[in-house]
Protein backbone atom coordinates (compact mmCIF):
# COMPACT_ATOMS: atom_id res chain seq x y z
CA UNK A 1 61.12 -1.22 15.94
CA UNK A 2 60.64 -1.63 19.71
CA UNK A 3 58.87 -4.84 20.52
CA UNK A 4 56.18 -3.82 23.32
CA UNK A 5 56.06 -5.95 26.34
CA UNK A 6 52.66 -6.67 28.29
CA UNK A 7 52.33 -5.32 32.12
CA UNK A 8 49.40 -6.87 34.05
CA UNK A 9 48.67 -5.66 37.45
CA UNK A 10 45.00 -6.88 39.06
CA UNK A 11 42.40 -5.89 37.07
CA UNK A 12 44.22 -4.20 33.74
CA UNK A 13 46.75 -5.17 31.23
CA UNK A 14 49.13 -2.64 29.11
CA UNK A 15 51.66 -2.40 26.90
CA UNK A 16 55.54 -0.57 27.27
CA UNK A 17 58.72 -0.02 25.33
CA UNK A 18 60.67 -1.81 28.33
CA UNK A 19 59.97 -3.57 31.92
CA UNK A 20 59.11 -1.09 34.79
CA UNK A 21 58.21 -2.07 38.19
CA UNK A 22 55.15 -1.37 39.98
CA UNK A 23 55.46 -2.80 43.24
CA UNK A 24 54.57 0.27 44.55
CA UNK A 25 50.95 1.02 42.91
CA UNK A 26 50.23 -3.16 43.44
CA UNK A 27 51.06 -2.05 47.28
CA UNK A 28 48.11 1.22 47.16
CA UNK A 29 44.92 -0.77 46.31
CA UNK A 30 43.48 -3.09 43.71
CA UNK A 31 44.35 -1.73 40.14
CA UNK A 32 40.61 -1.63 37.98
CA UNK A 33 41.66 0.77 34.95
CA UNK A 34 44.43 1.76 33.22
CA UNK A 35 44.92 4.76 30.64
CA UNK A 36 47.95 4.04 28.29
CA UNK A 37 47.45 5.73 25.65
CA UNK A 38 48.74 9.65 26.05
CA UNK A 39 52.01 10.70 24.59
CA UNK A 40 53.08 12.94 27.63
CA UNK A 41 55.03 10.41 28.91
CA UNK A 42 52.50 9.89 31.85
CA UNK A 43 50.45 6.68 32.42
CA UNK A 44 47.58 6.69 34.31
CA UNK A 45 45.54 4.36 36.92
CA UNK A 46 42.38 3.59 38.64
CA UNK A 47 42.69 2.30 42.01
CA UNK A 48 40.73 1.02 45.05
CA UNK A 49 41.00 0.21 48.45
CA UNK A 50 38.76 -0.14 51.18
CA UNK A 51 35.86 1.02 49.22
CA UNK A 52 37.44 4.30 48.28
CA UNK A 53 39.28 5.32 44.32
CA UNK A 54 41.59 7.50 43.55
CA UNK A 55 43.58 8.23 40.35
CA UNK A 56 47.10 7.75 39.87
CA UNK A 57 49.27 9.69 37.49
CA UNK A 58 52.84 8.32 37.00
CA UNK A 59 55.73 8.71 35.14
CA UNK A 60 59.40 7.50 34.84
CA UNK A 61 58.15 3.90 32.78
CA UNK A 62 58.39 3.87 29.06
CA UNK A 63 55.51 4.42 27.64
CA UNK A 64 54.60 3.13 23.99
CA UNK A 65 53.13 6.87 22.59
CA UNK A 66 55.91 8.86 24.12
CA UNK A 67 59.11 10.33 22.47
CA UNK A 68 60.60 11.39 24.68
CA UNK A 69 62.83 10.51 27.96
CA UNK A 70 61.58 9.41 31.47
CA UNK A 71 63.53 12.24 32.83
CA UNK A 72 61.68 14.84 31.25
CA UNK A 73 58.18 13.58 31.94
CA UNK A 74 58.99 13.39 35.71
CA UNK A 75 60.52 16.80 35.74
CA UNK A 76 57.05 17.73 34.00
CA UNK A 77 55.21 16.04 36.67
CA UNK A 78 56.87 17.20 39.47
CA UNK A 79 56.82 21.08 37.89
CA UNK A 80 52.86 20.49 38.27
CA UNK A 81 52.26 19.51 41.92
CA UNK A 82 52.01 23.92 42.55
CA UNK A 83 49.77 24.55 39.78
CA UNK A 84 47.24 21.59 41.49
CA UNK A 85 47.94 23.68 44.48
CA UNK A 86 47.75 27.02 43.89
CA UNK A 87 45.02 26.51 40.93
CA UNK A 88 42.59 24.20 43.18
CA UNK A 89 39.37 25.18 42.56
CA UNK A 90 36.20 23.17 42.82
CA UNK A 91 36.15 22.01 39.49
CA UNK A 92 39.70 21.26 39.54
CA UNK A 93 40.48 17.46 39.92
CA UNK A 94 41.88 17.07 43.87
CA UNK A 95 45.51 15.96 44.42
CA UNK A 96 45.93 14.84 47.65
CA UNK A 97 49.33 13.58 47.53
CA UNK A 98 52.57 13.15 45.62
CA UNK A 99 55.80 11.29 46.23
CA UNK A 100 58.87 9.74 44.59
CA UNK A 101 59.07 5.72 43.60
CA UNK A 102 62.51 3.92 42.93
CA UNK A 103 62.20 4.85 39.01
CA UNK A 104 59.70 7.27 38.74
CA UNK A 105 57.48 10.39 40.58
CA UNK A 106 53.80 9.78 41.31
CA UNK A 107 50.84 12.31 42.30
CA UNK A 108 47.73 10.63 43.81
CA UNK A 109 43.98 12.64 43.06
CA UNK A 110 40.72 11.85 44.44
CA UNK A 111 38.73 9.88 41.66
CA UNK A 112 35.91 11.63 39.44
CA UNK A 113 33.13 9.30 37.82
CA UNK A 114 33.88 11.79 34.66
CA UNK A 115 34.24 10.61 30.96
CA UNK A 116 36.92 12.38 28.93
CA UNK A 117 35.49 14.41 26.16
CA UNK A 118 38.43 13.45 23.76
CA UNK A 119 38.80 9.68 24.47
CA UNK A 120 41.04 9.07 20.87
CA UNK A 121 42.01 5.82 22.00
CA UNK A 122 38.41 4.77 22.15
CA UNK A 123 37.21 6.68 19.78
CA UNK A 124 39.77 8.58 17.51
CA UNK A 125 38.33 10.98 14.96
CA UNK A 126 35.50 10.47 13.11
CA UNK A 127 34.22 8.26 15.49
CA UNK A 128 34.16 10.56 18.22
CA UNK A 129 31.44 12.80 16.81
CA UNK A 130 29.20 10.55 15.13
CA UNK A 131 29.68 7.32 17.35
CA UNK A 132 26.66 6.84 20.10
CA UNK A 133 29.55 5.38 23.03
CA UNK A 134 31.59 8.38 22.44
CA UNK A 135 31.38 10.69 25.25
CA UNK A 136 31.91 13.63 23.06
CA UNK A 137 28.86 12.50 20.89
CA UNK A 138 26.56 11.77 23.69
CA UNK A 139 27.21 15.12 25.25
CA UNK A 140 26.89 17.39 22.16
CA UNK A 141 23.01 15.40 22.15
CA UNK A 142 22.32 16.58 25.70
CA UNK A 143 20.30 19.93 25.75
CA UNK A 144 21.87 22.90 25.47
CA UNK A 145 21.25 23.97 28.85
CA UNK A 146 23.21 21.30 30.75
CA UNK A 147 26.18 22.09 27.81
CA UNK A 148 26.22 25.77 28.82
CA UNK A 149 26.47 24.69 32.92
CA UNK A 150 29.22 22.94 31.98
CA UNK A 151 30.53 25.30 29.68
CA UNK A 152 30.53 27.80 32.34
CA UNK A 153 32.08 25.39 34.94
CA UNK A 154 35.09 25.50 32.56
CA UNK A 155 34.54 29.64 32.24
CA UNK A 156 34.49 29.83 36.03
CA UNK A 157 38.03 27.93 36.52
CA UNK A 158 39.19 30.03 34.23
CA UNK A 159 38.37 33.11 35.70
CA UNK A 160 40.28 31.64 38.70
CA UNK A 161 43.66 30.52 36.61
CA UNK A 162 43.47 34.59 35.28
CA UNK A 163 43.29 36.03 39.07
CA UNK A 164 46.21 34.27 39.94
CA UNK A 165 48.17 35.34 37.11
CA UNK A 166 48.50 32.02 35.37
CA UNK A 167 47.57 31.49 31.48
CA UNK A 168 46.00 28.31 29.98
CA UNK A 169 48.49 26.06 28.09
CA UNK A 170 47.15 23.07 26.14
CA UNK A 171 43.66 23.22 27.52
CA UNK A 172 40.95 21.54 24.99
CA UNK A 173 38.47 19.05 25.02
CA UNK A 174 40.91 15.85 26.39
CA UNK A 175 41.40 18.23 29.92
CA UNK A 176 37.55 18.11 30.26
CA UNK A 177 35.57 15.32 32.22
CA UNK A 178 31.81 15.15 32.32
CA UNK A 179 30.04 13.04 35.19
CA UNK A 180 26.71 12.06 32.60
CA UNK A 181 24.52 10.28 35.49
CA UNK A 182 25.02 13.86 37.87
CA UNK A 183 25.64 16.54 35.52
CA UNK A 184 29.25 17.48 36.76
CA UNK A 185 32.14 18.90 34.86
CA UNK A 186 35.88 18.56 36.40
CA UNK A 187 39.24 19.41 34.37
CA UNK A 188 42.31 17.65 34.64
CA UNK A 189 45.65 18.12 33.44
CA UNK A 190 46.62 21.15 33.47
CA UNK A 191 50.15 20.52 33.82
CA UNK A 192 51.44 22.92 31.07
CA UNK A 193 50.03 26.15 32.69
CA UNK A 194 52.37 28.95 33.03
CA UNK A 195 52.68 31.87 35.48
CA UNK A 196 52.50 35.35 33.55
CA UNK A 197 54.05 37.24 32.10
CA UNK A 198 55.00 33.90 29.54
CA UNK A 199 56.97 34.98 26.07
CA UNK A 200 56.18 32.03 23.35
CA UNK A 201 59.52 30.51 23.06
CA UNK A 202 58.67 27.34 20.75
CA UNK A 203 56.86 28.30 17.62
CA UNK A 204 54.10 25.71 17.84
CA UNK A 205 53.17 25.83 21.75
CA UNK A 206 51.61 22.56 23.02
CA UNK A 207 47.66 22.08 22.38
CA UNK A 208 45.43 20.77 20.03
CA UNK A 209 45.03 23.30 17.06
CA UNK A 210 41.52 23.22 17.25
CA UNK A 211 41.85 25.06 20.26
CA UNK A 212 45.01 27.50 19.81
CA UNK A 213 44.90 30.94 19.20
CA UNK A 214 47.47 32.51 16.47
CA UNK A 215 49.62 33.66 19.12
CA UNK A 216 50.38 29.72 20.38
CA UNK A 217 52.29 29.21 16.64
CA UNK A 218 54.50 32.65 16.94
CA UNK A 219 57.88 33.05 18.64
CA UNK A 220 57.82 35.95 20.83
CA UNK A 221 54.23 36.24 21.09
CA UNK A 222 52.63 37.45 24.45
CA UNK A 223 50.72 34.68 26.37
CA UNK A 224 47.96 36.21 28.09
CA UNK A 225 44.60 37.05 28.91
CA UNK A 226 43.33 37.45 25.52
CA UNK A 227 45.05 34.15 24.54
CA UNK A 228 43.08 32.58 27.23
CA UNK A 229 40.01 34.81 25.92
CA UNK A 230 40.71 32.69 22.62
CA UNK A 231 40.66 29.65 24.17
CA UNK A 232 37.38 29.75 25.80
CA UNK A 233 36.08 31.01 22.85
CA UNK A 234 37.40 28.01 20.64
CA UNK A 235 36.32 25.48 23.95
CA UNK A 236 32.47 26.89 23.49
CA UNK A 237 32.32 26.08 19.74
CA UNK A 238 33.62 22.42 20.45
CA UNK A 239 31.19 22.26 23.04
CA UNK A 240 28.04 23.97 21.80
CA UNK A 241 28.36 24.79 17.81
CA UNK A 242 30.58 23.59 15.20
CA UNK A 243 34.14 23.50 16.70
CA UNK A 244 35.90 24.50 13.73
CA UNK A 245 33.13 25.78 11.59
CA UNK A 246 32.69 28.52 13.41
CA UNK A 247 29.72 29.66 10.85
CA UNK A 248 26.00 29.74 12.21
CA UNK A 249 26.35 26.39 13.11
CA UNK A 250 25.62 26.78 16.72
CA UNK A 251 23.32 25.52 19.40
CA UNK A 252 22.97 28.54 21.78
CA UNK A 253 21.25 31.68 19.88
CA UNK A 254 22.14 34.41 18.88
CA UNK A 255 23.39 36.67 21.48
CA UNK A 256 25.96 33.92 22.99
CA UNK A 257 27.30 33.57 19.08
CA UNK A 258 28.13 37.05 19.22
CA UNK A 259 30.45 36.73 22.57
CA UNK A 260 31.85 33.15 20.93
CA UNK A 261 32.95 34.83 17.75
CA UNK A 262 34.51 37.62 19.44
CA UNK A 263 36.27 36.11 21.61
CA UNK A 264 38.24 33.60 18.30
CA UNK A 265 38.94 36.95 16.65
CA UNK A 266 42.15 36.33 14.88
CA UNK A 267 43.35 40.17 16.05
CA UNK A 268 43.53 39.61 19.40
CA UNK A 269 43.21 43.17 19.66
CA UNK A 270 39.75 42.55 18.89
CA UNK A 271 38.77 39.99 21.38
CA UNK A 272 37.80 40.70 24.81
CA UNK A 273 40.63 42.02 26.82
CA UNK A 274 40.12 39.67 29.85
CA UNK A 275 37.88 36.28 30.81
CA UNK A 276 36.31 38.68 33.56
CA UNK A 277 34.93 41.02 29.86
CA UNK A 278 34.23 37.65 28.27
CA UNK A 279 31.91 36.31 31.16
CA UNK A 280 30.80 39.70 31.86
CA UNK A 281 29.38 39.23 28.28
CA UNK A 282 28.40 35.94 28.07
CA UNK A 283 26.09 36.31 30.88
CA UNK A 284 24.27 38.98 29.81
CA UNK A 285 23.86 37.14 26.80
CA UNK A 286 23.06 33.98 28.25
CA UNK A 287 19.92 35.96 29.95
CA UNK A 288 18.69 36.51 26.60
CA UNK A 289 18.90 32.87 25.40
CA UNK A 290 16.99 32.04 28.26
């Protein structure tokens, strides 16, 4: 077993599988928060200087949850600077730069006061639906108006990822960041988003399977707009019914159930063709609710 060493830089203290310099982030700003805890091979950083944060996403050191090799998770990172680019939207997370370090490759994104909706460090399952600090606990209690704005923040990025021909991979409730004191919803990392046509070439794509559509566990399946149909779908039962009992237990009437259930169909060919149908749906529906 690999004995962990301790990294602390300003503010923060971690743990890694082995040494790593980080000269470099010591050299951007003051260091105030750290998140350790993924298994992309990515670690993550809150920094400040002259008044201004931004968040750091880095990879090349060892991290203690990842598998895999440094070399991959860079060549991950670095494969994601055009999806930031071409995908930037305004409830995208900003990049605003990204460069190589001695050991690693770094991109640089304006900071969001946004709490992730899937914080498993903090709170790992069951605690993050019935504990009162969890943020995915204190948003399902805000009203269900404020849960379908942000609901359709996330619809309306989407509808942006489907016009330029990409397809949602590993999108669920950890890419989703709610701002509680202003009402905002951002995503972030959507690294794993593929330019269409995409032929499932795995078996189990990445993702939570809370979130996945059939297709995501088939080799040779067709990623595509009704796979991202799915997804919302699956996203608006996390956020506003029962996530995986998908029964009545739901927040948002009637009408919007109807769109929701259609669009998890396990046919595809019975879900909505595109997310353009699906909203064009969903907002008739949500004129009903309201």
């Amino acid at each position: 077993m690999v004995e962990l060493q301790v990294i602390s830089l300003d503010k923060v203290s971690f743990q890694l599988k082995e040494q790593h310099n980080f000269e470099w982030l010591l050299n951007m700003g003051e260091v105030f928060s750290v998140f350790d805890e993924q298994d992309s091979g990515n670690i993550c950083f809150g920094i400040e200087k002259n008044g201004t944060k931004k968040f750091v996403k880095y990879a090349g050191a060892k991290t203690k949850e990842y598998t895999g090799q440094p070399e991959d998770a860079i060549e991950l990172l670095k494969n994601s600077i055009p999806l930031y680019r071409e995908l930037q939207y305004k409830h995208l997370i900003h990049l605003i730069e990204h460069f190589e370090v001695e050991k690693g490759y770094v991109l640089v994104f304006e900071w969001f006061d946004g709490e992730c909706l899937h914080s498993h460090w903090s709170f790992p399952p069951p605690h993050k639906y019935t504990h009162p600090g969890s943020p995915f606990y204190r948003f399902k209690q805000l009203p269900v108006e404020q849960r379908l704005r942000s609901f359709n923040s996330i619809l309306d990025f989407h509808l942006n990822v489907e016009k330029n021909n990409y397809v949602a991979v590993d999108f669920y409730d950890g890419s989703i960041l709610y701002d509680f004191k202003n009402n905002v919803t951002k995503i972030c990392d959507i690294d794993l988003y593929k330019k269409k046509p995409f032929i499932n070439t795995m078996g189990r794509l990445w993702g939570s399977s809370r979130f996945m559509s059939p297709e995501e566990f088939k080799i040779g399946s067709n990623i595509d707009e009704r796979t991202n149909v799915f997804n919302m779908g699956a996203i608006a039962f996390g956020l506003l019914g029962g996530e995986l009992d998908r029964s009545i237990l739901w927040d948002a009437g009637q009408e919007l159930y109807q769109v929701a259930i259609k669009a998890v169909k396990s046919d595809r060919r019975e879900r909505y063709s595109t997310i353009e149908e699906f909203i064009s749906d969903w907002e008739s529906a949500s004129k009903q609710h309201l």
